[in-house]
PDB file of N, CA and C in Angstrom:
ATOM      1  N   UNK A   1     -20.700-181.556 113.764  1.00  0.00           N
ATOM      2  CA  UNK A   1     -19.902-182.414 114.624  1.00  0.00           C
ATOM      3  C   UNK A   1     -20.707-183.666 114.929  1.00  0.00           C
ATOM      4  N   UNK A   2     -19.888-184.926 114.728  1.00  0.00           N
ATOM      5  CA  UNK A   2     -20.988-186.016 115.109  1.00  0.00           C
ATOM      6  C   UNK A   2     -19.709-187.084 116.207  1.00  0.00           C
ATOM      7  N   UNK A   3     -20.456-187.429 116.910  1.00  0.00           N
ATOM      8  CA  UNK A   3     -19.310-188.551 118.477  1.00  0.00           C
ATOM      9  C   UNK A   3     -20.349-189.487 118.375  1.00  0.00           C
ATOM     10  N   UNK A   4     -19.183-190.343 118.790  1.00  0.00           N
ATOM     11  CA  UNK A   4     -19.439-191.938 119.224  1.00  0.00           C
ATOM     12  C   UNK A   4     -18.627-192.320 120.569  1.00  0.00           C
ATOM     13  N   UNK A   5     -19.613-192.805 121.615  1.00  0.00           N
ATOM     14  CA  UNK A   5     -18.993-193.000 122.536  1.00  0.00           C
ATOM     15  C   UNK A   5     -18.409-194.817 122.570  1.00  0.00           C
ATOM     16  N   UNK A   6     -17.627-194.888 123.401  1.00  0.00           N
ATOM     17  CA  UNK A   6     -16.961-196.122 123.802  1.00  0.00           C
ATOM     18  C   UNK A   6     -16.183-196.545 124.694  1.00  0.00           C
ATOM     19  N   UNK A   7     -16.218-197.727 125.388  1.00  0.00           N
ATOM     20  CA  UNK A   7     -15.016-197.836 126.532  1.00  0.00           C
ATOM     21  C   UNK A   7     -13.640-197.573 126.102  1.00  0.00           C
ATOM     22  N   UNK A   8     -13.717-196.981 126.956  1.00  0.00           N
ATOM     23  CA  UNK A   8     -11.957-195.968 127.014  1.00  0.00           C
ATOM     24  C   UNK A   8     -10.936-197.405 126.469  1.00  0.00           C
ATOM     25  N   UNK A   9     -11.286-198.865 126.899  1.00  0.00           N
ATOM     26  CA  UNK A   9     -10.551-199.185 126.728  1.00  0.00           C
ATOM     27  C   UNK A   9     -10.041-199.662 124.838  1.00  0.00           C
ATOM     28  N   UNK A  10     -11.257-199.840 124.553  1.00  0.00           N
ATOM     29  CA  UNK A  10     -11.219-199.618 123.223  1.00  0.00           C
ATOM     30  C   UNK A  10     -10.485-198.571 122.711  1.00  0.00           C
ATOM     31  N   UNK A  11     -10.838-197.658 123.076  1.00  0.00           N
ATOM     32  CA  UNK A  11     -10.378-196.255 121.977  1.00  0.00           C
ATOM     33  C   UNK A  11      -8.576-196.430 122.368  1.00  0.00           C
ATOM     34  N   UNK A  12      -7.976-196.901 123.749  1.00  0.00           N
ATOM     35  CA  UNK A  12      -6.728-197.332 124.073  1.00  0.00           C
ATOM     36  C   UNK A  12      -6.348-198.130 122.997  1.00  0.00           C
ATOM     37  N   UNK A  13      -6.571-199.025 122.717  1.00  0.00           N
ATOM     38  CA  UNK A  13      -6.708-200.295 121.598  1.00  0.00           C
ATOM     39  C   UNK A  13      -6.660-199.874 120.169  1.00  0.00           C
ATOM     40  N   UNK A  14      -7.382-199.044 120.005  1.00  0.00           N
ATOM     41  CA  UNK A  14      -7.796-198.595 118.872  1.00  0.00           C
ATOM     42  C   UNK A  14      -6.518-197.250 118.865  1.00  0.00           C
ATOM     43  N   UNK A  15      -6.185-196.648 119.395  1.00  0.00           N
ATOM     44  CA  UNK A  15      -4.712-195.315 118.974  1.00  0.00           C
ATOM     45  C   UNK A  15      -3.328-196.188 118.941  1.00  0.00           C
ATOM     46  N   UNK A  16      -3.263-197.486 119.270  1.00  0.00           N
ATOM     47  CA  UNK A  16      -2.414-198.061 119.025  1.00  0.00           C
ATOM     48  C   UNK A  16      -2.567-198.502 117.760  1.00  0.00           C
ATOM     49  N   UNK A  17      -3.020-198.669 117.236  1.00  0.00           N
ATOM     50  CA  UNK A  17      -3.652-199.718 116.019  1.00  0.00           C
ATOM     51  C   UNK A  17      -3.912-198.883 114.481  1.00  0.00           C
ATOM     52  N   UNK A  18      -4.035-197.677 115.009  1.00  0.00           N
ATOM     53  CA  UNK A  18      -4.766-196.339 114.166  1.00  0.00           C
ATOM     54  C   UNK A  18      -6.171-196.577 113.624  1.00  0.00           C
ATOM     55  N   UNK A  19      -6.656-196.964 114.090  1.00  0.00           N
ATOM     56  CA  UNK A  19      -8.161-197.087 113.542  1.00  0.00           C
ATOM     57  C   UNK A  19      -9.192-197.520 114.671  1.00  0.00           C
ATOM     58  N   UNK A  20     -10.180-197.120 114.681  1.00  0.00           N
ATOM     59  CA  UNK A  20     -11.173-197.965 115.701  1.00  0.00           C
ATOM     60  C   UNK A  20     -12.236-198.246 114.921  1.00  0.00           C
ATOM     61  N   UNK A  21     -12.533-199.604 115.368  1.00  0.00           N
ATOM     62  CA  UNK A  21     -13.994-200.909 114.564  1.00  0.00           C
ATOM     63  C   UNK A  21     -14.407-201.310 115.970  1.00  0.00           C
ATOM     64  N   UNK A  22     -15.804-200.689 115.631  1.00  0.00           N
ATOM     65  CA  UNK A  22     -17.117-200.807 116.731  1.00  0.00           C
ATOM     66  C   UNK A  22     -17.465-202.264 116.337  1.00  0.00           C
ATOM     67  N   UNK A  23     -17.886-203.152 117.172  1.00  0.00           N
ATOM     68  CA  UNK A  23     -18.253-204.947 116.966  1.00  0.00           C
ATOM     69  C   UNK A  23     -19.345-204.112 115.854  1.00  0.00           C
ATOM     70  N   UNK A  24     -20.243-203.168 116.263  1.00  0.00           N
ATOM     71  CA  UNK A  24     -21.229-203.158 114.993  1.00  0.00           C
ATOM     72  C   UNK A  24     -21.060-202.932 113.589  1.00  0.00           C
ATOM     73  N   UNK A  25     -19.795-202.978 113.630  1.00  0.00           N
ATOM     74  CA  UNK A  25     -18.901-202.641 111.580  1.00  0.00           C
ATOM     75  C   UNK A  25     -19.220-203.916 111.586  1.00  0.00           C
ATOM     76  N   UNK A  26     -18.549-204.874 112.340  1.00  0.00           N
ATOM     77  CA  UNK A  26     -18.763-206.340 111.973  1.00  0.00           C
ATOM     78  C   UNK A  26     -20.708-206.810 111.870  1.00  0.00           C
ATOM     79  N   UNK A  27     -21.208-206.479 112.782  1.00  0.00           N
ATOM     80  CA  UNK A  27     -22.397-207.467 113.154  1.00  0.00           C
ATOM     81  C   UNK A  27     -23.077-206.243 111.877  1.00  0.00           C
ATOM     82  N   UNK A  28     -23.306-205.341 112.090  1.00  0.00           N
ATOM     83  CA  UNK A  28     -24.318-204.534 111.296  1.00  0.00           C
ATOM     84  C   UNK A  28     -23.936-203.928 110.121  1.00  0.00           C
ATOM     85  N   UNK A  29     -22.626-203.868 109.955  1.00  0.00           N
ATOM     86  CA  UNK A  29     -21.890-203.276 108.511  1.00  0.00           C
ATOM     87  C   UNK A  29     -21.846-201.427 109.045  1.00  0.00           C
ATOM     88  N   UNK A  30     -21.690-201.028 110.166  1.00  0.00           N
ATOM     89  CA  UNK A  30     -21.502-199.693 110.204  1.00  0.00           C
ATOM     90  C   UNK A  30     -21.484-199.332 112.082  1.00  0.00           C
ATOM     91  N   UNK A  31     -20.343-198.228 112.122  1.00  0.00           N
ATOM     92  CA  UNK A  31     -20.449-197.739 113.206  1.00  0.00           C
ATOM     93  C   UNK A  31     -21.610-196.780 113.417  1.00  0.00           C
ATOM     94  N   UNK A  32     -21.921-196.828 114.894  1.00  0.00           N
ATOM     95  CA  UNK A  32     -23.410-195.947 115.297  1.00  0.00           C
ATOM     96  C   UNK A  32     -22.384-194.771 115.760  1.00  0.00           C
ATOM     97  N   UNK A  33     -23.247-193.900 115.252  1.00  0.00           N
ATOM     98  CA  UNK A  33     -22.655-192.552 115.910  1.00  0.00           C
ATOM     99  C   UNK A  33     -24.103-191.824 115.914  1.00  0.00           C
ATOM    100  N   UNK A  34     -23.476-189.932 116.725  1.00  0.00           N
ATOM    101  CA  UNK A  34     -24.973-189.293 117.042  1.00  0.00           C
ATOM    102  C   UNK A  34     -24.117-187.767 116.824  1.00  0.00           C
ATOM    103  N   UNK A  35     -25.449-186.642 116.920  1.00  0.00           N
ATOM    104  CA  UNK A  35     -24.957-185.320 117.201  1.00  0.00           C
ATOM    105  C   UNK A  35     -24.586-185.307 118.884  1.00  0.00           C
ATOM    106  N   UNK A  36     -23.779-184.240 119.279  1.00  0.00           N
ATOM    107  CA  UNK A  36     -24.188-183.958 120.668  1.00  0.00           C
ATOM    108  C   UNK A  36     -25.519-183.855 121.068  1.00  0.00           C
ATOM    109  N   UNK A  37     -26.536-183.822 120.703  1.00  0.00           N
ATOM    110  CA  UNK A  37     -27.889-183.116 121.129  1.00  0.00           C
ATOM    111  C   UNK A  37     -28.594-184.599 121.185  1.00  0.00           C
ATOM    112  N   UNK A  38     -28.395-186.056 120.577  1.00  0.00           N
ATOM    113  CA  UNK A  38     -29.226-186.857 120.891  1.00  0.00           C
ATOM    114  C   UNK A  38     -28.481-188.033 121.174  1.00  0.00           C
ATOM    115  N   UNK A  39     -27.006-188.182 121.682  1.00  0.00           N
ATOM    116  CA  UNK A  39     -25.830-188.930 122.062  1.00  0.00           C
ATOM    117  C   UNK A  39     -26.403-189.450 123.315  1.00  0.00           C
ATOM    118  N   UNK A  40     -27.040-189.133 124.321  1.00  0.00           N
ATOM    119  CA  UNK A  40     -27.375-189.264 125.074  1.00  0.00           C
ATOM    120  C   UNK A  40     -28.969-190.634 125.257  1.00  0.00           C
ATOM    121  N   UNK A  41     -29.483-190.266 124.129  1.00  0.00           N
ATOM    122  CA  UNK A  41     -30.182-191.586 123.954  1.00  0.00           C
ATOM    123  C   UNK A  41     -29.680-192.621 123.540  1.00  0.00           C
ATOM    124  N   UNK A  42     -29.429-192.945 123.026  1.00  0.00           N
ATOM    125  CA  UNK A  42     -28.564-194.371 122.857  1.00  0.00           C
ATOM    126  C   UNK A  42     -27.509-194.837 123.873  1.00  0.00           C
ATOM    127  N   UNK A  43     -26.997-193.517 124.368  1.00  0.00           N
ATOM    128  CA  UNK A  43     -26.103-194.258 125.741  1.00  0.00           C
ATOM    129  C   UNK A  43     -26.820-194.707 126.881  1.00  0.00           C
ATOM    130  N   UNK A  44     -28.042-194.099 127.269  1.00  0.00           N
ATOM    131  CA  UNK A  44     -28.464-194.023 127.910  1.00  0.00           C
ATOM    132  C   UNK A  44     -29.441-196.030 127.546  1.00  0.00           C
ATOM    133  N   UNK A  45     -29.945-195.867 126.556  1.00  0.00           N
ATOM    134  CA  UNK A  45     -30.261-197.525 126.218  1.00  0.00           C
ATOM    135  C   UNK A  45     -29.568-198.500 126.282  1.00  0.00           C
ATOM    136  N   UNK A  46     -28.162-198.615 125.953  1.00  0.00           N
ATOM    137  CA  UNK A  46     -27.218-199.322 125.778  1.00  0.00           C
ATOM    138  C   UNK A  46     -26.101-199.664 126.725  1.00  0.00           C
ATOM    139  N   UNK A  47     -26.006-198.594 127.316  1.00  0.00           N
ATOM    140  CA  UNK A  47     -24.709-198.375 128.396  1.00  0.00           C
ATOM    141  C   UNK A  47     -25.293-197.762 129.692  1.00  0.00           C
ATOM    142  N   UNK A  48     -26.121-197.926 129.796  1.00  0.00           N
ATOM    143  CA  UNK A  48     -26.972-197.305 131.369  1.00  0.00           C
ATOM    144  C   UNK A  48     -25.649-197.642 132.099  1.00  0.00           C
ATOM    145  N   UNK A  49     -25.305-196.920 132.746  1.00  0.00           N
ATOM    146  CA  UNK A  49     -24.755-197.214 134.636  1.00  0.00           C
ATOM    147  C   UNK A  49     -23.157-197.228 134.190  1.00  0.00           C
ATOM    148  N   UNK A  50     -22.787-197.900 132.741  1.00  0.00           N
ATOM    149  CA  UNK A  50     -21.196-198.113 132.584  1.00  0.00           C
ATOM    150  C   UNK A  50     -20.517-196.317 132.906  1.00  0.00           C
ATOM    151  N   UNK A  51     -19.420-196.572 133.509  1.00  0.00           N
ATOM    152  CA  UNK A  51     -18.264-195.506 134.490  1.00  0.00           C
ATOM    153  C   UNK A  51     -17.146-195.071 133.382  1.00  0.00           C
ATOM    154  N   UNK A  52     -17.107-196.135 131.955  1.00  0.00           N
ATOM    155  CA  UNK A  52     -15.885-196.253 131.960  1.00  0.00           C
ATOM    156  C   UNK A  52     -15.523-195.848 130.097  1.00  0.00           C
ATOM    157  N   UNK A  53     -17.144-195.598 129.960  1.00  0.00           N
ATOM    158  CA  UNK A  53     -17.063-194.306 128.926  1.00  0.00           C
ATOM    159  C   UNK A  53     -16.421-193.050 128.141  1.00  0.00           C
ATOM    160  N   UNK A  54     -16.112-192.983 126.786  1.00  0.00           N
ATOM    161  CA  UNK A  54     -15.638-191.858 126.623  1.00  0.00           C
ATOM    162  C   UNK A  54     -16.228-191.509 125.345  1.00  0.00           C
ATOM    163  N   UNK A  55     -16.371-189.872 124.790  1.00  0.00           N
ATOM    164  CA  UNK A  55     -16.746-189.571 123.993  1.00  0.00           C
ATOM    165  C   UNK A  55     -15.870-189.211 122.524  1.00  0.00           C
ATOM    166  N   UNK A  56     -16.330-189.744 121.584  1.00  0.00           N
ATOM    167  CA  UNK A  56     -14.670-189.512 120.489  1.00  0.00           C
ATOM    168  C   UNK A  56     -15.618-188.227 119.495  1.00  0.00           C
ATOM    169  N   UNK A  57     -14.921-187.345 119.382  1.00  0.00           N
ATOM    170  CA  UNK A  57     -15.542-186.292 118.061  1.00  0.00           C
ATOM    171  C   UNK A  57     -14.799-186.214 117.076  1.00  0.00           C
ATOM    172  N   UNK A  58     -15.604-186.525 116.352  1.00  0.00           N
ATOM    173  CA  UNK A  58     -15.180-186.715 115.206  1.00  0.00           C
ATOM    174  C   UNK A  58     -15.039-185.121 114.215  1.00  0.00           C
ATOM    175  N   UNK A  59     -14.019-185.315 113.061  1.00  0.00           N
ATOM    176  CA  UNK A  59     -14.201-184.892 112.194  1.00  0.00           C
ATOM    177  C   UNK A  59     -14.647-185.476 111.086  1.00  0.00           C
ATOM    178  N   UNK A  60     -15.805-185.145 110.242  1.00  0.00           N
ATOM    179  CA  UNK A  60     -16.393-186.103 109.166  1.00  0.00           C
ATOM    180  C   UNK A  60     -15.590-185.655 108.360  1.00  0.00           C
ATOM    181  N   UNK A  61     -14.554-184.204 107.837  1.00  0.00           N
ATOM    182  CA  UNK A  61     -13.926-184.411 106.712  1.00  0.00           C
ATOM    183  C   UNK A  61     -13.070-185.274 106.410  1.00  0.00           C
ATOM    184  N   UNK A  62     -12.405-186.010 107.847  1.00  0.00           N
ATOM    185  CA  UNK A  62     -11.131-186.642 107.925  1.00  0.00           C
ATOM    186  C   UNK A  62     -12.305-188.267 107.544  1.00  0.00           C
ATOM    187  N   UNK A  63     -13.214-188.569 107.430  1.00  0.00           N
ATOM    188  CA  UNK A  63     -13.614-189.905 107.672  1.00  0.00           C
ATOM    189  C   UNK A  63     -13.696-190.660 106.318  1.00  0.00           C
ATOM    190  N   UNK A  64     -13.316-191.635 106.306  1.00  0.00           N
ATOM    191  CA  UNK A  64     -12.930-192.625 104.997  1.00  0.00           C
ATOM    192  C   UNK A  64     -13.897-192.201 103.855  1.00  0.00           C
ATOM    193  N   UNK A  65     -15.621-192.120 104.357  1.00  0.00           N
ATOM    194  CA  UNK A  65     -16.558-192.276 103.428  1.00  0.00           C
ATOM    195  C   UNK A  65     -17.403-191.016 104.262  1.00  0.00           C
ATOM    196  N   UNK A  66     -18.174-190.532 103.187  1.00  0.00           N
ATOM    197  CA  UNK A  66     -19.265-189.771 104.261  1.00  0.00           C
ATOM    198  C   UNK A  66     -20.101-190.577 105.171  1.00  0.00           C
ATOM    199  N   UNK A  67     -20.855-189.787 106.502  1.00  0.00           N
ATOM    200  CA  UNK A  67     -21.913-190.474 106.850  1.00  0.00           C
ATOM    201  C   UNK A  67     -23.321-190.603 106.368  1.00  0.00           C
ATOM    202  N   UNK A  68     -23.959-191.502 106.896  1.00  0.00           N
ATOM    203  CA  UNK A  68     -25.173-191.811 106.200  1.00  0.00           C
ATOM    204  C   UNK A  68     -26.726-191.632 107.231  1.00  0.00           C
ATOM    205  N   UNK A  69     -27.582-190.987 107.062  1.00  0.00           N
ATOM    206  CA  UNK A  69     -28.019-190.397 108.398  1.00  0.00           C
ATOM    207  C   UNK A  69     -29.288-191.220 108.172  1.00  0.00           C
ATOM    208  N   UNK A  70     -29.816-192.195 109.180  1.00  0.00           N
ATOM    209  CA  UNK A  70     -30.689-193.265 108.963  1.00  0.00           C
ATOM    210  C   UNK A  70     -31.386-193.752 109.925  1.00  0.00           C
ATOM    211  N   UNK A  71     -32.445-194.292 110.140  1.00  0.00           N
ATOM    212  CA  UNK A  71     -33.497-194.806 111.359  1.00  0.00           C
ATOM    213  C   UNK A  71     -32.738-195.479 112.214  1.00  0.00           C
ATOM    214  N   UNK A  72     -32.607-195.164 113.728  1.00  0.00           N
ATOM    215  CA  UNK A  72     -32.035-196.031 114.253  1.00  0.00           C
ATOM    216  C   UNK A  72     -32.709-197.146 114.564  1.00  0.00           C
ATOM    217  N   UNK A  73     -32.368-198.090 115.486  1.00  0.00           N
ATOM    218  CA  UNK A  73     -32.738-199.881 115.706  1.00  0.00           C
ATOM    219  C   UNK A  73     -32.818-199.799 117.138  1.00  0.00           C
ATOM    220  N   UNK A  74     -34.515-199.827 117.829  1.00  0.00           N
ATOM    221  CA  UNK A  74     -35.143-199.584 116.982  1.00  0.00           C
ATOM    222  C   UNK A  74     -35.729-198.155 116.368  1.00  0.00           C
ATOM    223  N   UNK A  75     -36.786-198.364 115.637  1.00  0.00           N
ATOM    224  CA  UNK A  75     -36.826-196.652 115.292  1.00  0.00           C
ATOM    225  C   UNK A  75     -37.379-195.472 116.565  1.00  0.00           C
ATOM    226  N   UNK A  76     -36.786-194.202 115.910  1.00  0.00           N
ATOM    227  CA  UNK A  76     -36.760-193.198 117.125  1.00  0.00           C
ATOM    228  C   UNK A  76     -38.532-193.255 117.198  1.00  0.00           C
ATOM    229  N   UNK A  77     -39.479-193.192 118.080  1.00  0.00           N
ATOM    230  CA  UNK A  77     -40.398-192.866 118.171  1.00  0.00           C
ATOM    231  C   UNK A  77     -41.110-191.344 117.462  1.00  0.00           C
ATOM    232  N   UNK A  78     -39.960-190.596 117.570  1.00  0.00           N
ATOM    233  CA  UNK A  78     -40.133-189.161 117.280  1.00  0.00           C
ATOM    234  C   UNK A  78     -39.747-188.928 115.455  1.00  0.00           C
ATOM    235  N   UNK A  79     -38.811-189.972 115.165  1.00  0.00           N
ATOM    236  CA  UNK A  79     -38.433-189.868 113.683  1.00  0.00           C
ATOM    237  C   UNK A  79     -36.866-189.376 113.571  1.00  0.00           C
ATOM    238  N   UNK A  80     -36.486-189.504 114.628  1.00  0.00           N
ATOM    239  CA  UNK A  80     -34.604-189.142 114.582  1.00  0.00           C
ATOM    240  C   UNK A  80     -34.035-190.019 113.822  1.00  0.00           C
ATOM    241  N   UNK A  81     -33.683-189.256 113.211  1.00  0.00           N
ATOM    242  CA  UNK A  81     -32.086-190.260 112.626  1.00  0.00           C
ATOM    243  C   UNK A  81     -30.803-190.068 112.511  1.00  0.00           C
ATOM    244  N   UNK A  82     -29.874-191.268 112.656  1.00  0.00           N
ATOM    245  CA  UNK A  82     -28.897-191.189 113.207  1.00  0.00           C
ATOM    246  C   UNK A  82     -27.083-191.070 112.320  1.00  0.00           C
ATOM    247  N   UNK A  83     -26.218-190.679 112.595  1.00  0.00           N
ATOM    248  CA  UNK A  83     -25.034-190.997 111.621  1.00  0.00           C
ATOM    249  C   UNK A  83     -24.613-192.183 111.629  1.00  0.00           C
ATOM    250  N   UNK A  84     -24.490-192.498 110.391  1.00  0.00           N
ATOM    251  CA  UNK A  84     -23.933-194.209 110.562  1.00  0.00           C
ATOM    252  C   UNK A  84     -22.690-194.491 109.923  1.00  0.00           C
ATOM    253  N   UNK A  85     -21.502-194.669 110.283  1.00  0.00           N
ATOM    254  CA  UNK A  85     -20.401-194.513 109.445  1.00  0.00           C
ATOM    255  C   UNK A  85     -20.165-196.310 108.800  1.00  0.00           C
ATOM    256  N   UNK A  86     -20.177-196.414 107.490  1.00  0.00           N
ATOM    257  CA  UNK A  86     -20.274-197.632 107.026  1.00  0.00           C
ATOM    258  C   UNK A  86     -18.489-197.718 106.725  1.00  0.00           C
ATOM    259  N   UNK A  87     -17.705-197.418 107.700  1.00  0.00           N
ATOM    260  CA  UNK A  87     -16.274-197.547 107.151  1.00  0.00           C
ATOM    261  C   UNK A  87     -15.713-197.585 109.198  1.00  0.00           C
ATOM    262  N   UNK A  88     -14.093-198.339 109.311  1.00  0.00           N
ATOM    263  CA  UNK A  88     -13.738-198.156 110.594  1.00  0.00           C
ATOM    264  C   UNK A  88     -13.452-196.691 110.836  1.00  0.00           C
ATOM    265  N   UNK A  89     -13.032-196.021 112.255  1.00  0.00           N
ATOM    266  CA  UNK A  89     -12.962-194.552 111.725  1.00  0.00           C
ATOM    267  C   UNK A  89     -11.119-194.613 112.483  1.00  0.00           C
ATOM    268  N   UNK A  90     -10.725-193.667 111.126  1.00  0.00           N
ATOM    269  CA  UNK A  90      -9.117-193.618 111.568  1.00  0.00           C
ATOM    270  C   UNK A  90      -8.504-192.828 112.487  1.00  0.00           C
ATOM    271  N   UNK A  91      -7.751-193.175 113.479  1.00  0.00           N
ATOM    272  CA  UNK A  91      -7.194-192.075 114.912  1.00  0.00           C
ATOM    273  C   UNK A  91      -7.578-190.690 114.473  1.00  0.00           C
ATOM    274  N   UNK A  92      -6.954-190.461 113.413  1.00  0.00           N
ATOM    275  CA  UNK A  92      -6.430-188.768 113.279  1.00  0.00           C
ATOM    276  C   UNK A  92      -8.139-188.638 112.808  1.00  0.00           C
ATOM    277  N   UNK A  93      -9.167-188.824 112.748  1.00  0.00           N
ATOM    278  CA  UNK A  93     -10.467-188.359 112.355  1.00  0.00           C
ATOM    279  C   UNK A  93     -11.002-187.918 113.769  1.00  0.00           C
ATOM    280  N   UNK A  94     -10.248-188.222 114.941  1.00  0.00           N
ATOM    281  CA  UNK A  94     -10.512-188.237 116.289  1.00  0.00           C
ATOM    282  C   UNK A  94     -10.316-186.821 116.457  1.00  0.00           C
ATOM    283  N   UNK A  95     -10.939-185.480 116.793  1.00  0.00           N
ATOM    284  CA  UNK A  95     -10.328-184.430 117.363  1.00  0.00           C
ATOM    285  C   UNK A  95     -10.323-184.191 118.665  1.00  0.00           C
ATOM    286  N   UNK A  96     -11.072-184.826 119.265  1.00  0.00           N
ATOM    287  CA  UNK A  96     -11.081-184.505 120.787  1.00  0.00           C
ATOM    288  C   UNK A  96     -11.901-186.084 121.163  1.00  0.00           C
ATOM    289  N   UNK A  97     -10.846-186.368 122.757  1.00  0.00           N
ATOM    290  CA  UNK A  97     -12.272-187.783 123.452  1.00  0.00           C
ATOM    291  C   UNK A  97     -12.300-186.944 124.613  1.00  0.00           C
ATOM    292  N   UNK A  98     -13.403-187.340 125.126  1.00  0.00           N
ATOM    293  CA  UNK A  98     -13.581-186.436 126.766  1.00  0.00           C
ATOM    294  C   UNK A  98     -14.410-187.665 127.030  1.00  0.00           C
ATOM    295  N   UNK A  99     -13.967-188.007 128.817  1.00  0.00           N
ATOM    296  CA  UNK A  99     -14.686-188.669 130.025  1.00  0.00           C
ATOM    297  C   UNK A  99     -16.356-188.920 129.505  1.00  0.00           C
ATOM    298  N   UNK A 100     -16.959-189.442 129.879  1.00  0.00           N
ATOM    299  CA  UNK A 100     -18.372-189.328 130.149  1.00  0.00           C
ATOM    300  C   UNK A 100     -19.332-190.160 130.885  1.00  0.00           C
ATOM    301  N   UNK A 101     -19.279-190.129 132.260  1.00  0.00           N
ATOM    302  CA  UNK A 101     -19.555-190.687 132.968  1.00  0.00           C
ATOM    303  C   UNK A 101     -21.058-190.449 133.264  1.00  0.00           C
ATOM    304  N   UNK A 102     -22.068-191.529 133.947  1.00  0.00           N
ATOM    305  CA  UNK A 102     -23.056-191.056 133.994  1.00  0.00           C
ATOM    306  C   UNK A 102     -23.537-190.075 134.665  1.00  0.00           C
ATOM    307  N   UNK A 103     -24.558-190.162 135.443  1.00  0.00           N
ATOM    308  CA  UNK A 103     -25.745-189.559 136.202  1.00  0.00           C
ATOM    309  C   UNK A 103     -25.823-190.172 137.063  1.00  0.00           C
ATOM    310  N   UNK A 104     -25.726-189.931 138.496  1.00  0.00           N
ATOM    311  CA  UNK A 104     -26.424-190.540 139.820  1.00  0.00           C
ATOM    312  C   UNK A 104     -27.188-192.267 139.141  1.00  0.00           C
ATOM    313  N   UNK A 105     -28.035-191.684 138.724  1.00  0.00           N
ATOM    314  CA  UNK A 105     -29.481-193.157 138.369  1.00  0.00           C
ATOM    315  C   UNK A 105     -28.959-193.592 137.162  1.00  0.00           C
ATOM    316  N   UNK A 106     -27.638-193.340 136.097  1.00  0.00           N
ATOM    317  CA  UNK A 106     -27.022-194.304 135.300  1.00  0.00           C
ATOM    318  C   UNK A 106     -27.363-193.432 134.337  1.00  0.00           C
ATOM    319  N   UNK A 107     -28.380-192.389 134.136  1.00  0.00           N
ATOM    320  CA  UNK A 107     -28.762-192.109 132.289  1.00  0.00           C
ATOM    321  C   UNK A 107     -27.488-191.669 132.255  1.00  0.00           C
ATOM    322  N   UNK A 108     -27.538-190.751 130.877  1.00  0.00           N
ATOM    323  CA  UNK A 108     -26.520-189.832 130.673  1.00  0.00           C
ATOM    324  C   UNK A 108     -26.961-188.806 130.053  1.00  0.00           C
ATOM    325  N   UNK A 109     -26.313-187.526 130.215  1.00  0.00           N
ATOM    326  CA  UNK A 109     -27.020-186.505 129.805  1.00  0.00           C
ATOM    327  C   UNK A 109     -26.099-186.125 128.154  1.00  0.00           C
ATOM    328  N   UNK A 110     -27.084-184.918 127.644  1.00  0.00           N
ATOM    329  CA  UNK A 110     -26.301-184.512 126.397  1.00  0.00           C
ATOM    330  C   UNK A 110     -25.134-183.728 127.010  1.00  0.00           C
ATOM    331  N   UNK A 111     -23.739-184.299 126.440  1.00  0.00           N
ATOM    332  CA  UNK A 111     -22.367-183.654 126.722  1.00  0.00           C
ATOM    333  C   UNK A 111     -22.531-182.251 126.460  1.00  0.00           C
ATOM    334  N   UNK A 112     -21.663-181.090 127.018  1.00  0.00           N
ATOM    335  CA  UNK A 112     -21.296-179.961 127.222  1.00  0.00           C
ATOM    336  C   UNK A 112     -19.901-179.909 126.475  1.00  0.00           C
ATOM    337  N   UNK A 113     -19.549-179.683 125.475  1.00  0.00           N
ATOM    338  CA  UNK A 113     -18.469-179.682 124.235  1.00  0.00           C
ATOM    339  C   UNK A 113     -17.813-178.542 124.141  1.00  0.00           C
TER     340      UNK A 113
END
């Protein structure tokens, strides 16, 4: 199982539309995605404190192209690497979004699925 989180209002945007494109398809050539188990770092870098979060899980069979599992930006200190979907990802690849709001002090923890 691999999720990508995003403002709810996007993913609104995006089930109308049938597809959702992260600005990083455009700027970087691929959506960032994570497992449940290290989703939480990158939100936690990127989106500290935002309320208005949600988590999309994916199915990779349903996804245009496979993912591509690669150093994130910048690299993990530890050597993690991350799913990178080099394609937009289509509604129905969506199986479940759930809330994900932070933590008191803004981190976010690894989701409970």
């Amino acid at each position: 199982m691999i999720l990508h989180f995003c403002p709810r209002a996007e993913w609104d945007a995006a089930r109308s539309s049938g597809t959702y494109r992260a600005a990083s398809l455009e700027t970087q050539g691929f959506i960032h995605c994570s497992t449940p188990e290290q989703v939480h770092v990158p939100a936690t870098l990127l989106a500290r404190g935002r309320t208005d979060l949600v988590l999309l899980v994916l199915d990779e069979a349903l996804l245009p192209v496979s993912v591509v599992w690669e150093d994130g930006d910048p690299p993990d200190p530890g050597g993690m690497q991350f799913p990178h979907l080099y394609a937009p990802i289509p509604v129905a690849a969506v199986t479940a979004v759930h809330p994900w709001p932070p933590e008191p002090d803004g981190t976010f923890r690894p989701p409970t699925l």
